[in-house]
N, C-alpha and C. Protein backbone atom coordinates (compact mmCIF):
# COMPACT_ATOMS: atom_id res chain seq x y z
N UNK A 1 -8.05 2.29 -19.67
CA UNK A 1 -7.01 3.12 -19.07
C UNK A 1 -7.23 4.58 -19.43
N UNK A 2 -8.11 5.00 -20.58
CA UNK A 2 -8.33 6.16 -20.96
C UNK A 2 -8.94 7.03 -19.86
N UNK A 3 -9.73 6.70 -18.88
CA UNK A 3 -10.62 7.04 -17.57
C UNK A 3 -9.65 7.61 -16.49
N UNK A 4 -8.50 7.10 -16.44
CA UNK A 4 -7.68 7.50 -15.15
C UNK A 4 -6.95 8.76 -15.80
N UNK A 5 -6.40 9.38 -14.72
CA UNK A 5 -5.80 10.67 -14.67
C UNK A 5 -4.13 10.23 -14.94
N UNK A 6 -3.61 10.98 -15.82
CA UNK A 6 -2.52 10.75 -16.27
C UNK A 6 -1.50 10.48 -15.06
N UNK A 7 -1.23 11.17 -13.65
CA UNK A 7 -0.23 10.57 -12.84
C UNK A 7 -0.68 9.35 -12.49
N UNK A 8 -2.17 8.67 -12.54
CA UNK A 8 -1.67 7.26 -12.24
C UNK A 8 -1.30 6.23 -13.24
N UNK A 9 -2.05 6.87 -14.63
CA UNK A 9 -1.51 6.21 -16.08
C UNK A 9 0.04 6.16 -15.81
N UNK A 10 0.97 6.66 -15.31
CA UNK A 10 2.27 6.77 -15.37
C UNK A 10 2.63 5.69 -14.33
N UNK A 11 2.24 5.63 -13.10
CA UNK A 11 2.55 5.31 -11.76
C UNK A 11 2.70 3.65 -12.38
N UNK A 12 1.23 3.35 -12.76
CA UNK A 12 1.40 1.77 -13.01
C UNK A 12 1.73 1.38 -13.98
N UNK A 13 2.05 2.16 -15.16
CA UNK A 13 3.35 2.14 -16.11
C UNK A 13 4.55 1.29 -15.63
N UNK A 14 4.93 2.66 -14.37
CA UNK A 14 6.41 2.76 -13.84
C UNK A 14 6.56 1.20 -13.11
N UNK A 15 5.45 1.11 -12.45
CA UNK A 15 4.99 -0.35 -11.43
C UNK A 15 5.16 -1.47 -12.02
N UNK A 16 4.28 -1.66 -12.90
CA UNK A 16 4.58 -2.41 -14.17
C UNK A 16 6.43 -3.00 -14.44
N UNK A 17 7.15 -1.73 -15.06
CA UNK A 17 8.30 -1.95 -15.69
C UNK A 17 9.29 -1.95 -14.53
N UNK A 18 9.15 -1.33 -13.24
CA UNK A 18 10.11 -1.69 -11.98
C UNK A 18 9.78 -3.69 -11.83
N UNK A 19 8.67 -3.83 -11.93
CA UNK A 19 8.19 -5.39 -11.92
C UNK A 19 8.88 -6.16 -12.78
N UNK A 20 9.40 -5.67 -13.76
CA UNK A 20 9.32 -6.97 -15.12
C UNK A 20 10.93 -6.37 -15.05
N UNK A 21 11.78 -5.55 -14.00
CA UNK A 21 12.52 -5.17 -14.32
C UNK A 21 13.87 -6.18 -13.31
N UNK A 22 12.68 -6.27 -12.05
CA UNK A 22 12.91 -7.15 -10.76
C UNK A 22 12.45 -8.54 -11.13
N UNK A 23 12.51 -9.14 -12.30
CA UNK A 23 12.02 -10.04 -13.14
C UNK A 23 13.63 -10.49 -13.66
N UNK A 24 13.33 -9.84 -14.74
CA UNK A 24 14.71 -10.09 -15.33
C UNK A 24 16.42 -9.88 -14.42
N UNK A 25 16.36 -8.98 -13.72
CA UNK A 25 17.46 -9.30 -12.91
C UNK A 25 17.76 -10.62 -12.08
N UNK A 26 16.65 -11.02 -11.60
CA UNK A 26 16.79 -12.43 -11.25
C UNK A 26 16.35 -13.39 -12.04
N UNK A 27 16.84 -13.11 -13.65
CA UNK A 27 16.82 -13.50 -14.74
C UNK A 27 15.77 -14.99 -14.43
N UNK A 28 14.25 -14.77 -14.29
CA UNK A 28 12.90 -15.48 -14.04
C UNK A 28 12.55 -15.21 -15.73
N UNK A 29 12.33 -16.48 -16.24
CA UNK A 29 11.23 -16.06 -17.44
C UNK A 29 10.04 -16.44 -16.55
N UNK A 30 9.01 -15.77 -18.06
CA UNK A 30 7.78 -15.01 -17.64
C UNK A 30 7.18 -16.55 -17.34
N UNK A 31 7.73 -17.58 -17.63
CA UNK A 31 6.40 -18.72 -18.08
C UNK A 31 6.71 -19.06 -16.79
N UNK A 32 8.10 -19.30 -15.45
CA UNK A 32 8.23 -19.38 -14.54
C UNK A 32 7.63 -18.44 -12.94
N UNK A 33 7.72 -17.51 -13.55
CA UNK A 33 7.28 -15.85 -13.27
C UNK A 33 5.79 -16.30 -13.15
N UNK A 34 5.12 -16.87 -13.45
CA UNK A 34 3.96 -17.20 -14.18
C UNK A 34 3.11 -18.19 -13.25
N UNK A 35 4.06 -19.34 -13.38
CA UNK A 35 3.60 -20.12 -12.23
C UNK A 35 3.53 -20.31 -11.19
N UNK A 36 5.10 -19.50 -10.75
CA UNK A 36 5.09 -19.25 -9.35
C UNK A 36 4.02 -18.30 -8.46
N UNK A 37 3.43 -17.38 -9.81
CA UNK A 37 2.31 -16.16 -8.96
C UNK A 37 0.98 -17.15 -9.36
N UNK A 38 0.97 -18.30 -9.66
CA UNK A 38 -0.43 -18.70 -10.09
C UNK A 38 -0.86 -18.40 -10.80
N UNK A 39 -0.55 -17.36 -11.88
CA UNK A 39 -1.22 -16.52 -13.04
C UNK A 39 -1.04 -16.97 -14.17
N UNK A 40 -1.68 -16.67 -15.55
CA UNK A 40 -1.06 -16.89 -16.85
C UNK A 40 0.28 -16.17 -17.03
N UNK A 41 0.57 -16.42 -18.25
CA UNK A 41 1.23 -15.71 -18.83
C UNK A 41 0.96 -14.31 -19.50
N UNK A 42 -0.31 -13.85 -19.90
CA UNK A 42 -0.81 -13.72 -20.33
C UNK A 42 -1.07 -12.46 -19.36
N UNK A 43 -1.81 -12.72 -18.08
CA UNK A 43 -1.75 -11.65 -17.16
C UNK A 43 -0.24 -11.14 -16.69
N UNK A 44 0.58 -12.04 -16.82
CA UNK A 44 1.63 -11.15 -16.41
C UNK A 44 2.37 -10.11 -17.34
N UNK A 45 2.00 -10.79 -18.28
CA UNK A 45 2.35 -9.47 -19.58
C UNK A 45 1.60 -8.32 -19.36
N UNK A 46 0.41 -8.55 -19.01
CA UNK A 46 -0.62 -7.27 -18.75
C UNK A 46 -0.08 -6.59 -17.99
N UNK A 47 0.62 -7.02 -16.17
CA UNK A 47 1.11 -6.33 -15.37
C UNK A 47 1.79 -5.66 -15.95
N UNK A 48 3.18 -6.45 -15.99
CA UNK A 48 4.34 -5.88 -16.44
C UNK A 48 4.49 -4.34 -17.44
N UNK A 49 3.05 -4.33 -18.13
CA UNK A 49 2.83 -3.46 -18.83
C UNK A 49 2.27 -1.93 -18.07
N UNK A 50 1.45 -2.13 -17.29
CA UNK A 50 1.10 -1.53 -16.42
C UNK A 50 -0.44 -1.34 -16.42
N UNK A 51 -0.94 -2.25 -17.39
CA UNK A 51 -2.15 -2.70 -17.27
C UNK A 51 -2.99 -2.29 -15.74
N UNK A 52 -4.57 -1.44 -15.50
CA UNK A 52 -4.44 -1.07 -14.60
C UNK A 52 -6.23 -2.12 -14.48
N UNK A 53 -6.31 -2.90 -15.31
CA UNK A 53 -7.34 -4.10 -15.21
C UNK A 53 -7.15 -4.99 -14.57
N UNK A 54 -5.35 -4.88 -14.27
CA UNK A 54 -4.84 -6.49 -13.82
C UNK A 54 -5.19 -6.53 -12.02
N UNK A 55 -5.88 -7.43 -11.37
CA UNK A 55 -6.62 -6.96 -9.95
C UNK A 55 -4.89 -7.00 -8.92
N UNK A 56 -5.58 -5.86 -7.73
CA UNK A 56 -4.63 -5.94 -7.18
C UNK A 56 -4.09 -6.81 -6.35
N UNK A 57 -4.70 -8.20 -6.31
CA UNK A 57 -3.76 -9.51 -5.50
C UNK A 57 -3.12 -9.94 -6.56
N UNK A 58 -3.21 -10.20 -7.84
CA UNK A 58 -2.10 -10.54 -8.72
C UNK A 58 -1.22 -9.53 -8.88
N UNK A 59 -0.97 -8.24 -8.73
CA UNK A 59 0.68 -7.68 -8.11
C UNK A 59 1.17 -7.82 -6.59
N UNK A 60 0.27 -8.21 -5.52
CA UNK A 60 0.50 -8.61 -4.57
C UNK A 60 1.29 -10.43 -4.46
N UNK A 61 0.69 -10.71 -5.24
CA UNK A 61 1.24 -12.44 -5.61
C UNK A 61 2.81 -12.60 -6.35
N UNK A 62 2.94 -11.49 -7.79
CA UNK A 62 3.86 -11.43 -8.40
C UNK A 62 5.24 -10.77 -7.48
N UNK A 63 4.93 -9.83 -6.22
CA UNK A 63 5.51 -9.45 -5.20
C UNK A 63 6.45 -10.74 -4.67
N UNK A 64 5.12 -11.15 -4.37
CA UNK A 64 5.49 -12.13 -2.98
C UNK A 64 6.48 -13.33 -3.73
N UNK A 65 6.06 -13.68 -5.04
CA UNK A 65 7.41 -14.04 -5.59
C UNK A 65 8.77 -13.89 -5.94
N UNK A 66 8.84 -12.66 -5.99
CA UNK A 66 9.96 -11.53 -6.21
C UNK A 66 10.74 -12.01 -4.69
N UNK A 67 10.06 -11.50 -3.84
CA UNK A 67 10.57 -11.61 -2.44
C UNK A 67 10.48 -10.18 -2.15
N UNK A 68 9.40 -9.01 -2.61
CA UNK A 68 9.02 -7.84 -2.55
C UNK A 68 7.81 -7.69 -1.87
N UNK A 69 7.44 -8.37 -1.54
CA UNK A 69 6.04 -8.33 -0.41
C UNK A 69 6.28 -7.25 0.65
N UNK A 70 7.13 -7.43 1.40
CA UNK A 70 7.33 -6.64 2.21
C UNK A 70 6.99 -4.60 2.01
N UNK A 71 7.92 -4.68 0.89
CA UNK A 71 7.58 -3.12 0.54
C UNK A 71 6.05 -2.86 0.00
N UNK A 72 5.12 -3.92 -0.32
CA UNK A 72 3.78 -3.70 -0.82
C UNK A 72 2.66 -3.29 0.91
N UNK A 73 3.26 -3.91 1.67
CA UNK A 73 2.64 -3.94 3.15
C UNK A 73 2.91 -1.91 3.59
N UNK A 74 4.08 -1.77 3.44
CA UNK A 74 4.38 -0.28 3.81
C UNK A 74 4.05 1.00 2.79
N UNK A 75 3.09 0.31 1.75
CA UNK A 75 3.16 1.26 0.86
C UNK A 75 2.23 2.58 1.03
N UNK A 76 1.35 2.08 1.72
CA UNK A 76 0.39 3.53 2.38
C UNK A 76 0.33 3.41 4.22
N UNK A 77 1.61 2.73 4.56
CA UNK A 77 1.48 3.32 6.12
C UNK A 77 1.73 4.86 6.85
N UNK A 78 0.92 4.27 8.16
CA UNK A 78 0.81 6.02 8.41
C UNK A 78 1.95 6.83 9.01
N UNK A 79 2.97 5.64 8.73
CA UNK A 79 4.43 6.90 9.17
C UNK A 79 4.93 7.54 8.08
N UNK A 80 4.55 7.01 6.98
CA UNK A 80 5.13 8.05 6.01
C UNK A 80 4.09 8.93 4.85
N UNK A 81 3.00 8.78 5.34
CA UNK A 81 1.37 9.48 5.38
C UNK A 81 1.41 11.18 5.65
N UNK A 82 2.38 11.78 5.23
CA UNK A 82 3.05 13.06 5.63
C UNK A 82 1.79 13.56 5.86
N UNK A 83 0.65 14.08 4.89
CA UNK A 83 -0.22 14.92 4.94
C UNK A 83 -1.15 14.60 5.91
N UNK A 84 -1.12 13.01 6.33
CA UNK A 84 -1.87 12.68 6.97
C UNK A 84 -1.42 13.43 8.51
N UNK A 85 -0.34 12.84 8.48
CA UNK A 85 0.32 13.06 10.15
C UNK A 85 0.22 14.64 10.47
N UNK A 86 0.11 15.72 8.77
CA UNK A 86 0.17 17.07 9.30
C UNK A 86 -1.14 17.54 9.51
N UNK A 87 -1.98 16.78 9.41
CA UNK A 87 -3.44 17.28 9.84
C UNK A 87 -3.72 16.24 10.69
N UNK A 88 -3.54 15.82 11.30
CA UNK A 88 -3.43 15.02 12.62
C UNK A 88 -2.55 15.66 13.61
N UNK A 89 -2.00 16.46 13.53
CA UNK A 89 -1.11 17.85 14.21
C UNK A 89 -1.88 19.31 14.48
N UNK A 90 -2.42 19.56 13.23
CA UNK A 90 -2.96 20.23 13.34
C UNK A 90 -4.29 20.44 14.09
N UNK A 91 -4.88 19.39 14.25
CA UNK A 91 -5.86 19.07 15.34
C UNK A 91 -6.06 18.93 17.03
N UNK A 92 -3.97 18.94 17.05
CA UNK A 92 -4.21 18.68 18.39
C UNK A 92 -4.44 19.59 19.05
N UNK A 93 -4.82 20.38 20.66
CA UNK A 93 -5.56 21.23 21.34
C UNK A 93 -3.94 21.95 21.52
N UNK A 94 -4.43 23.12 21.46
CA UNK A 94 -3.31 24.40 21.88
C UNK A 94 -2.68 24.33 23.15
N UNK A 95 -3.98 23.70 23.95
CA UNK A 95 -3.81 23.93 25.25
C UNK A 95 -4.51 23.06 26.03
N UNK A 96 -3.93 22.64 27.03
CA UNK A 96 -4.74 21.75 27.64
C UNK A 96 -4.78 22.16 29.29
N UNK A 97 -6.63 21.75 28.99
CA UNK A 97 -7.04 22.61 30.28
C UNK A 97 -7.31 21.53 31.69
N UNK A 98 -6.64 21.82 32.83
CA UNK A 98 -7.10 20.87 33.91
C UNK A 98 -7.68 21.38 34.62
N UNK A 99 -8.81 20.84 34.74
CA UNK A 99 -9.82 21.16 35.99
C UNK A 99 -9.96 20.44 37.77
N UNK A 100 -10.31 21.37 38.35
CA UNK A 100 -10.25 20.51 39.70
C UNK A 100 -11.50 19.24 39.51
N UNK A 101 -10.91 17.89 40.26
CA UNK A 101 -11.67 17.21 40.49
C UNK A 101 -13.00 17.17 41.48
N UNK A 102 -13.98 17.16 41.43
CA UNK A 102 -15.06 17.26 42.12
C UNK A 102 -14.69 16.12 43.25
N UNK A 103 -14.96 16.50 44.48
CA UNK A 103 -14.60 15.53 45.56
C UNK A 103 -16.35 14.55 45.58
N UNK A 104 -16.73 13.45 45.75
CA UNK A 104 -17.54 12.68 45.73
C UNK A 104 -17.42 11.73 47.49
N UNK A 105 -18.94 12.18 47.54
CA UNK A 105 -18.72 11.10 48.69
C UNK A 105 -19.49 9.79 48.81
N UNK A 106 -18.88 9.30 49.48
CA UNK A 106 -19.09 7.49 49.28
C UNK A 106 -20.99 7.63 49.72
N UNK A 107 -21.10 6.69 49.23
CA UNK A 107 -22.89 6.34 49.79
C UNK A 107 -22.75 6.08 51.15
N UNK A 108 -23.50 6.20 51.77
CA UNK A 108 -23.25 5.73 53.38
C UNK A 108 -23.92 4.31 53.93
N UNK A 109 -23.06 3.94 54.15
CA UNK A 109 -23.40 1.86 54.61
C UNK A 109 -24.42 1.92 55.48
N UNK A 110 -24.87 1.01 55.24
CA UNK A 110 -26.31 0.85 56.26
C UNK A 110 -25.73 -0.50 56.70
């Protein structure tokens, strides 16, 4: 974890403890928590921690147990991709130019 840049050291911190937080409110122990994602125990402590070794289908799994899947699907879509959508704006043409169509004539039937 020493390798990553401190806002994501934080992010999967935060990921982590929103997880184990949506855990305990639907008061799940871990050993249940556990089986239902297919995982040890062992890895889920890692998550929960914010462990950033733990691969990303086992927080996709621990999700889908939660009944949080859904928000993992929208998490980098491109409607809320701000920077994306503003340079995808910025690209579009100032102006758009129409030209006359060239008239074409048919081949002639033999």
């Amino acid at each position: 974890m020493e390798s990553l840049p401190i806002p994501v050291k934080n992010a999967m911190r935060k990921l982590g403890s929103d997880i184990r937080d949506a855990r305990l409110r639907r008061r799940i122990p871990v050993a249940v928590m556990a089986q239902r994602a297919f995982i040890s125990r062992t890895t889920l402590v890692k998550l929960e921690k914010g462990d950033p070794g733990v691969a990303m289908g086992t927080y996709a799994a621990v999700l889908f147990a939660l009944g949080m899947i859904d928000r993992l699907k929208e998490l980098a879509s491109a409607r809320s991709d701000e920077v994306g959508l503003a340079l995808d704006e910025e690209r579009l043409p100032k102006r758009i130019e129409i030209r006359p169509r060239r008239m074409t004539t048919a081949p002639a039937r033999k």
